[in-house]
Protein backbone atom coordinates (compact mmCIF):
# COMPACT_ATOMS: atom_id res chain seq x y z
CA UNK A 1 0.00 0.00 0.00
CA UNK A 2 1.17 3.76 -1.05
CA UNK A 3 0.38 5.96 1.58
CA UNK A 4 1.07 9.43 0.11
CA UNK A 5 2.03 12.65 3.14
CA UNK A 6 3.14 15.98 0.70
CA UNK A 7 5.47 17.94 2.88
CA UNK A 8 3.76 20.73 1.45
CA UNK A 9 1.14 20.20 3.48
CA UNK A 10 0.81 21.60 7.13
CA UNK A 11 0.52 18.78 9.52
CA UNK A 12 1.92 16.15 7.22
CA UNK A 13 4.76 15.40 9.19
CA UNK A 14 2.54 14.22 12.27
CA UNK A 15 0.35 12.40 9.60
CA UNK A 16 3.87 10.48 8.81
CA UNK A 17 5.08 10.08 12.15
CA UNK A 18 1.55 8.85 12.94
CA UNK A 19 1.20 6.75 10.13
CA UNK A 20 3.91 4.29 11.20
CA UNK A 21 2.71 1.64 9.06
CA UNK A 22 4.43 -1.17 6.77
CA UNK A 23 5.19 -0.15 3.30
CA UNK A 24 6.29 2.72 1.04
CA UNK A 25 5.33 6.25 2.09
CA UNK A 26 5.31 8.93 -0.23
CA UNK A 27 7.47 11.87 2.13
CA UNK A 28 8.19 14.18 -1.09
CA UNK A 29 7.11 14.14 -5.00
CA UNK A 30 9.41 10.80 -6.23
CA UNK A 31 10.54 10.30 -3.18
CA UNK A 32 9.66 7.44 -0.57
CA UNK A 33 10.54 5.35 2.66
CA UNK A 34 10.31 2.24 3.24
CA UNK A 35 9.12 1.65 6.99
CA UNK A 36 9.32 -1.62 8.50
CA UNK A 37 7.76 -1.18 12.24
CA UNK A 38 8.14 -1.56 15.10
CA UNK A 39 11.87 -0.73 14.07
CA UNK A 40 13.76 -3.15 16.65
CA UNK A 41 16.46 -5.15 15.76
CA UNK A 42 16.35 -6.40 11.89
CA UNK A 43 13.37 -3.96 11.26
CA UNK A 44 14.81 -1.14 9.34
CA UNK A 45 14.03 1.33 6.78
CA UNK A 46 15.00 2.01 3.37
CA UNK A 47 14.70 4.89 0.47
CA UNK A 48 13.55 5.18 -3.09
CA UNK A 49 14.36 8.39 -4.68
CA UNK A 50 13.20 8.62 -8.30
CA UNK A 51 12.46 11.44 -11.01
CA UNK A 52 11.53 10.40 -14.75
CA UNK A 53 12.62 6.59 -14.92
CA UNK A 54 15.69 6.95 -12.83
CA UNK A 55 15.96 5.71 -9.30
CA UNK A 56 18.42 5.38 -6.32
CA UNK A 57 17.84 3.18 -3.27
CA UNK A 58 18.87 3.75 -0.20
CA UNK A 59 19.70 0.58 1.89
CA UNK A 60 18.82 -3.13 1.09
CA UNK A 61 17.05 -4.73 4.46
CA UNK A 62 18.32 -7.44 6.29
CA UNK A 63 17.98 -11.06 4.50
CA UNK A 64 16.56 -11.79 0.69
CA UNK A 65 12.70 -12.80 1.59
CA UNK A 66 12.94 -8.74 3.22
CA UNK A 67 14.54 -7.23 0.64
CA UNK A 68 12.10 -8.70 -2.11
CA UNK A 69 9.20 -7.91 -0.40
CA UNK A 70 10.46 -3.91 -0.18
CA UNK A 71 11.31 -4.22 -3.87
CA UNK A 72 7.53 -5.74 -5.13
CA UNK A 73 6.07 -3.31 -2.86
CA UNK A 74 8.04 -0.21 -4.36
CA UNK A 75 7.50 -1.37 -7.93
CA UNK A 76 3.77 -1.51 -7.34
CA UNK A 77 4.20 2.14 -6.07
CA UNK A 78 6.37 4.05 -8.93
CA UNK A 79 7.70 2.46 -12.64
CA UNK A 80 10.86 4.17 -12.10
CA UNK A 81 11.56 0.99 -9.19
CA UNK A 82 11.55 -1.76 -12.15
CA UNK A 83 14.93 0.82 -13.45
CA UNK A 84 16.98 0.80 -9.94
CA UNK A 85 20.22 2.16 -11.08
CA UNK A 86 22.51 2.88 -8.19
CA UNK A 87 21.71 1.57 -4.55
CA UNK A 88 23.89 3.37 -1.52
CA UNK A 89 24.74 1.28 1.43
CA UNK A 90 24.51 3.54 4.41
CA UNK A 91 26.54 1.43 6.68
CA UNK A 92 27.68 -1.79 7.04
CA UNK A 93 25.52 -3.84 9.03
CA UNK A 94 23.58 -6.55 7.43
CA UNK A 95 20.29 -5.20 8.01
CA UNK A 96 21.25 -2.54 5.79
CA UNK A 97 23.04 -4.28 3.07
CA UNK A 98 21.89 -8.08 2.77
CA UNK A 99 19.61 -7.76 0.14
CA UNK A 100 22.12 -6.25 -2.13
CA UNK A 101 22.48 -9.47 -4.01
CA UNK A 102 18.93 -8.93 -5.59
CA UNK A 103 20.61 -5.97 -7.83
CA UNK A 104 23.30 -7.53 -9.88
CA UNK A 105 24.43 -5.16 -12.03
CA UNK A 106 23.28 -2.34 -10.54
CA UNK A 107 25.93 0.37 -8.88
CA UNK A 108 26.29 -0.31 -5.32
CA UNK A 109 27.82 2.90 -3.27
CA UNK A 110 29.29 3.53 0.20
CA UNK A 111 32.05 5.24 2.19
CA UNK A 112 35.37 3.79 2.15
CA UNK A 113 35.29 2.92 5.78
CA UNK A 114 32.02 1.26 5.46
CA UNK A 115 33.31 -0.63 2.28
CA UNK A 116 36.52 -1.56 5.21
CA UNK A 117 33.83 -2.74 8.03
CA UNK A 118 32.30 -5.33 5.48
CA UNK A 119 34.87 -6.56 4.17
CA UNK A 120 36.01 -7.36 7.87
CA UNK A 121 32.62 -8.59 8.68
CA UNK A 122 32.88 -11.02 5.48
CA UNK A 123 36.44 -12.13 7.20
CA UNK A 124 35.10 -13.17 9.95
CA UNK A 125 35.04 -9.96 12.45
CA UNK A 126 31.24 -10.58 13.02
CA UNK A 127 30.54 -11.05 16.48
CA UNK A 128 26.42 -11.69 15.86
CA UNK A 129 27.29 -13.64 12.95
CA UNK A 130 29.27 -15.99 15.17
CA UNK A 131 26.48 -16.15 18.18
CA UNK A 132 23.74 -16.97 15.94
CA UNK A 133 25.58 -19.51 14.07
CA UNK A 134 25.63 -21.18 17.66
CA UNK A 135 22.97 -19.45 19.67
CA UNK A 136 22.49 -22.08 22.28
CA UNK A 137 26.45 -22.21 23.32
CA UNK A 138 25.99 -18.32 24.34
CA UNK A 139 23.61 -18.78 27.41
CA UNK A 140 20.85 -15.61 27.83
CA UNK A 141 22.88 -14.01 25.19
CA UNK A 142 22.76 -16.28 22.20
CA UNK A 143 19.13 -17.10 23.12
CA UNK A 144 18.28 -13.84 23.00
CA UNK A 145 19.52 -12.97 19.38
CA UNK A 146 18.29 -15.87 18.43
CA UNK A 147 14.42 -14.80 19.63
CA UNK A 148 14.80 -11.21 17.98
CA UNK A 149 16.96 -11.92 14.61
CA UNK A 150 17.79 -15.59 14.14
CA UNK A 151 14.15 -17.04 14.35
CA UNK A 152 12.37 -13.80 12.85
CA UNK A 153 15.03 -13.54 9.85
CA UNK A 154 17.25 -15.53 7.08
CA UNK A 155 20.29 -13.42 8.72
CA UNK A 156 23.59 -13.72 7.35
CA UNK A 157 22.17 -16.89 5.33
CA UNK A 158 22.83 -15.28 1.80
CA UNK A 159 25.80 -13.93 -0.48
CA UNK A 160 27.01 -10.50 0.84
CA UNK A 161 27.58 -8.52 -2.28
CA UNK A 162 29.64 -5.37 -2.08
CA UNK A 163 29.54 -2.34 -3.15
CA UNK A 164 31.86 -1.57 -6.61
CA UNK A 165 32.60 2.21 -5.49
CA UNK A 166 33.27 4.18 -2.59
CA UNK A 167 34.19 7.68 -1.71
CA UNK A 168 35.82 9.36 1.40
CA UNK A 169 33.82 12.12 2.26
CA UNK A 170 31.44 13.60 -0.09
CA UNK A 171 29.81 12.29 -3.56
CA UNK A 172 27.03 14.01 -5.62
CA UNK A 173 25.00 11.15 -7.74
CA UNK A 174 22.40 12.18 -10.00
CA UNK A 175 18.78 11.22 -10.33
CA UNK A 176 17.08 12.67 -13.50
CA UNK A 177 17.23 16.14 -12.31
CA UNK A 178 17.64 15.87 -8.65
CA UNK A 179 20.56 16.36 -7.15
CA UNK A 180 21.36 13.42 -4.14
CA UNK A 181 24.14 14.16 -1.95
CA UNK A 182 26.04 11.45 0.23
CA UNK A 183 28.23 12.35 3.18
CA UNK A 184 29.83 11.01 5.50
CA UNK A 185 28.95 12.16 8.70
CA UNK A 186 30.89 8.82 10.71
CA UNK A 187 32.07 7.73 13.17
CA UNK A 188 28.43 7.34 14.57
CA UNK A 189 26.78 4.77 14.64
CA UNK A 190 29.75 2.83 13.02
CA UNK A 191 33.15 3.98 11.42
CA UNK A 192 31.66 4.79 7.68
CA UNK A 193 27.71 6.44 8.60
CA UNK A 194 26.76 8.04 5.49
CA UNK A 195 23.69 10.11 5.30
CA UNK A 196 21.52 10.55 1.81
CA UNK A 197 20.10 14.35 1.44
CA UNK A 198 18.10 15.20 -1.69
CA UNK A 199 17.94 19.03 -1.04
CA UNK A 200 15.53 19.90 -3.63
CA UNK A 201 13.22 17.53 -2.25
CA UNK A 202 14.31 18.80 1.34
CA UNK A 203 14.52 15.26 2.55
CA UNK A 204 16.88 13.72 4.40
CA UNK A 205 17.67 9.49 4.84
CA UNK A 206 19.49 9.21 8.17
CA UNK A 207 20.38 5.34 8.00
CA UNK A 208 21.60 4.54 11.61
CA UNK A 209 22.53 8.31 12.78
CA UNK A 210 18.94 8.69 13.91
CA UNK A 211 16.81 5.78 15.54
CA UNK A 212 13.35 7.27 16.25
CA UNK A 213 11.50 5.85 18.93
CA UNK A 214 13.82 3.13 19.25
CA UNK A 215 16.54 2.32 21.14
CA UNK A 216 19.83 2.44 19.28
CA UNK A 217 22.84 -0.37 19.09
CA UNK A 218 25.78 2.39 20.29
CA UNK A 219 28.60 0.34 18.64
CA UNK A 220 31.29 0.43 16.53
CA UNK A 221 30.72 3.79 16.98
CA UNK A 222 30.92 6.32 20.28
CA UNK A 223 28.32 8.77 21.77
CA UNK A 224 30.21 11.83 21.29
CA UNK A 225 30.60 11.12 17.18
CA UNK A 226 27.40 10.46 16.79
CA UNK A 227 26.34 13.68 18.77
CA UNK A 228 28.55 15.73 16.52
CA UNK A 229 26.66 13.49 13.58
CA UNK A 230 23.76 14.74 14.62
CA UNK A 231 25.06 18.43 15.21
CA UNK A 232 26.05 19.15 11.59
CA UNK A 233 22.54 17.45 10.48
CA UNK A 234 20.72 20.23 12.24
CA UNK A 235 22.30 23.34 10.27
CA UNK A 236 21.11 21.48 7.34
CA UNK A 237 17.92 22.53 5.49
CA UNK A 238 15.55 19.46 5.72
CA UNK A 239 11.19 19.43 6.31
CA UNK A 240 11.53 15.19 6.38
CA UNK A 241 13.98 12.84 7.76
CA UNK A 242 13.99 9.10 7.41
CA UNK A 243 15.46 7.18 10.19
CA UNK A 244 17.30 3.65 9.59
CA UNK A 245 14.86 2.51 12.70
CA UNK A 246 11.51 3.96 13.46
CA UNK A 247 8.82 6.59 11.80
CA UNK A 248 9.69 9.35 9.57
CA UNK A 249 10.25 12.43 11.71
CA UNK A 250 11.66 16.12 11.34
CA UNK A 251 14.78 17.72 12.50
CA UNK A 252 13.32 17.81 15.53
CA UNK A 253 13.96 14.30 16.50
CA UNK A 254 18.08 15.00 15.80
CA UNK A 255 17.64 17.32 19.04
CA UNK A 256 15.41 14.82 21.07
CA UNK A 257 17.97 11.61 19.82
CA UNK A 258 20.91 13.49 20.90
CA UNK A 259 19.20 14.37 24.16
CA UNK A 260 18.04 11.42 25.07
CA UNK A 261 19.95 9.37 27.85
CA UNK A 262 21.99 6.96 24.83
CA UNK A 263 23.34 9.78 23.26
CA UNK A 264 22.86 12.49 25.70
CA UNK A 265 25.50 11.75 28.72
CA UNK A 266 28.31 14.07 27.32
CA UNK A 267 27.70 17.57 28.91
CA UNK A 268 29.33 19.32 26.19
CA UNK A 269 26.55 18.43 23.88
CA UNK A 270 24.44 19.70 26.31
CA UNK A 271 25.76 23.44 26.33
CA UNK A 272 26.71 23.41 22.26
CA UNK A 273 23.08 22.04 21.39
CA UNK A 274 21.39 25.12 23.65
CA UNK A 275 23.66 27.93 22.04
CA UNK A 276 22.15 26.98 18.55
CA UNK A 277 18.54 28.23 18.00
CA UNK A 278 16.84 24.79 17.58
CA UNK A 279 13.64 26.39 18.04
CA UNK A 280 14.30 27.50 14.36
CA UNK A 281 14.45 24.05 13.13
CA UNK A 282 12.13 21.83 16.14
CA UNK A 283 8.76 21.12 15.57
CA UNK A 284 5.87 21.82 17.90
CA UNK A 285 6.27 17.80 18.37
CA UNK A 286 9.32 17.91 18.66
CA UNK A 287 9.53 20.99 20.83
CA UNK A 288 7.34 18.96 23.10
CA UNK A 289 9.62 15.86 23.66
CA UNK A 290 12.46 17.73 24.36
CA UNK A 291 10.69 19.47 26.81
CA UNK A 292 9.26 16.97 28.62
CA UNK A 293 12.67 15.08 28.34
């Protein structure tokens, strides 16, 4: 189902936030998430951003029967989905990359580091990989992974296909017309974080820099990173973000994430985050949160 919010439109953003639903959401003209509630582990989200008969996905989900599912679903929503021409890996974890191997030929992206992590993960250097491979040798532990990923998922059970090209710190891709920019705002969440901004659309895909109502996994990366992640996000000019976990939100929930007791332990954040005028760039939702926070 196509579930269409304009950001044109006033109050669309709490229509999206409140219509946390699985499936592709409309958050700009050619431009869509992929939500996957209730956004724990192995439920992430993804990004189509089209114009004419080009398109550019963001993220691949976290086994095959996932990642097909998200492709019939955005192929029943836009033509331009059948023509998927470049796909951009916004880290390295598997929930964001596994499904890769349903694009062969297409141009896979991501940072260098990120391109680094997976290869090491491939090597071996994949401590979940390991647990759920023998879940019931790892006491609470294993059982536990094995509950939320290994019986709910075909984890780490196909082909990891990499990405063919990488950048360092900033590439521009084309879509049709739009413009897509990819930085790298890591180490956040991991080493190689890179975020997907389409300004003319004013929409921003977050991957793992932003969880939204979700608790995030804090690790390769470390808490004062990701605050400084989510620092430079705010001075950016964006109506819609997409989160890697959880419903679409506003720049709001940047403030409220890097507030919030995960992120939020490192005073300095604290005093830089109040000097800025977030008020400018918070919405009355978000303004609320924070406040009650």
């Amino acid at each position: 189902m196509l579930l269409k919010h304009p950001a044109d439109q006033q109050g669309s953003l709490m229509s999206l936030s409140s219509a946390y639903r699985k499936g592709v959401h409309e958050v700009a003209p050619g431009t869509f998430a992929y939500l996957q509630p209730d956004g724990g582990y192995g439920y992430s989200n993804a990004g189509l951003i089209t114009d004419g008969r080009e398109a550019l996905l963001v993220d691949t989900l976290i086994d095959i029967p996932s990642a097909r599912e998200m492709l019939e679903a955005m192929r029943a929503a836009t033509p331009a989905a059948a023509r998927i021409g470049t796909v951009v890996n916004t880290h390295a974890h598997p929930d964001h990359t596994a499904g890769n191997e349903l694009l062969p030929g297409t141009d896979i992206i991501a940072s260098a580091a990120t391109l680094a992590e997976m290869d090491a993960l491939e090597a071996g250097a994949n401590p979940i990989r390991q647990i759920l491979e023998n879940w019931s040798e790892h006491g609470e532990a294993g059982a536990y992974l094995h509950e939320v990923m290994g019986r709910r998922f075909e984890v780490h059970r196909g082909k990891q296909v990499m990405p063919n090209r990488a950048f360092d710190d900033e590439l521009t891709v084309p879509v049709g017309a739009k413009e897509v920019r990819l930085v790298r705002v890591g180490p956040a969440h991991t080493r190689g974080d890179v975020v997907v901004y389409v300004p003319s659309d004013r929409v921003l895909f977050a991957g793992d820099v932003l969880f939204t109502r979700v608790h995030p996994l804090v690790a390769p990366g470390t808490a004062e990173a990701w605050i400084e992640a989510c620092e430079r996000l705010l001075e950016w000019n964006v109506d819609v973000i997409v989160p890697g976990h959880g419903p679409v939100s506003d720049a709001g929930a940047l403030g409220v994430f890097a507030m919030s007791p995960c992120c939020g332990s490192v005073p300095a954040w604290t005093t830089r985050l109040r000097r800025r005028t977030l008020a400018s760039t918070i919405s009355a939702a978000g303004q609320t949160r924070s406040a009650s926070s």
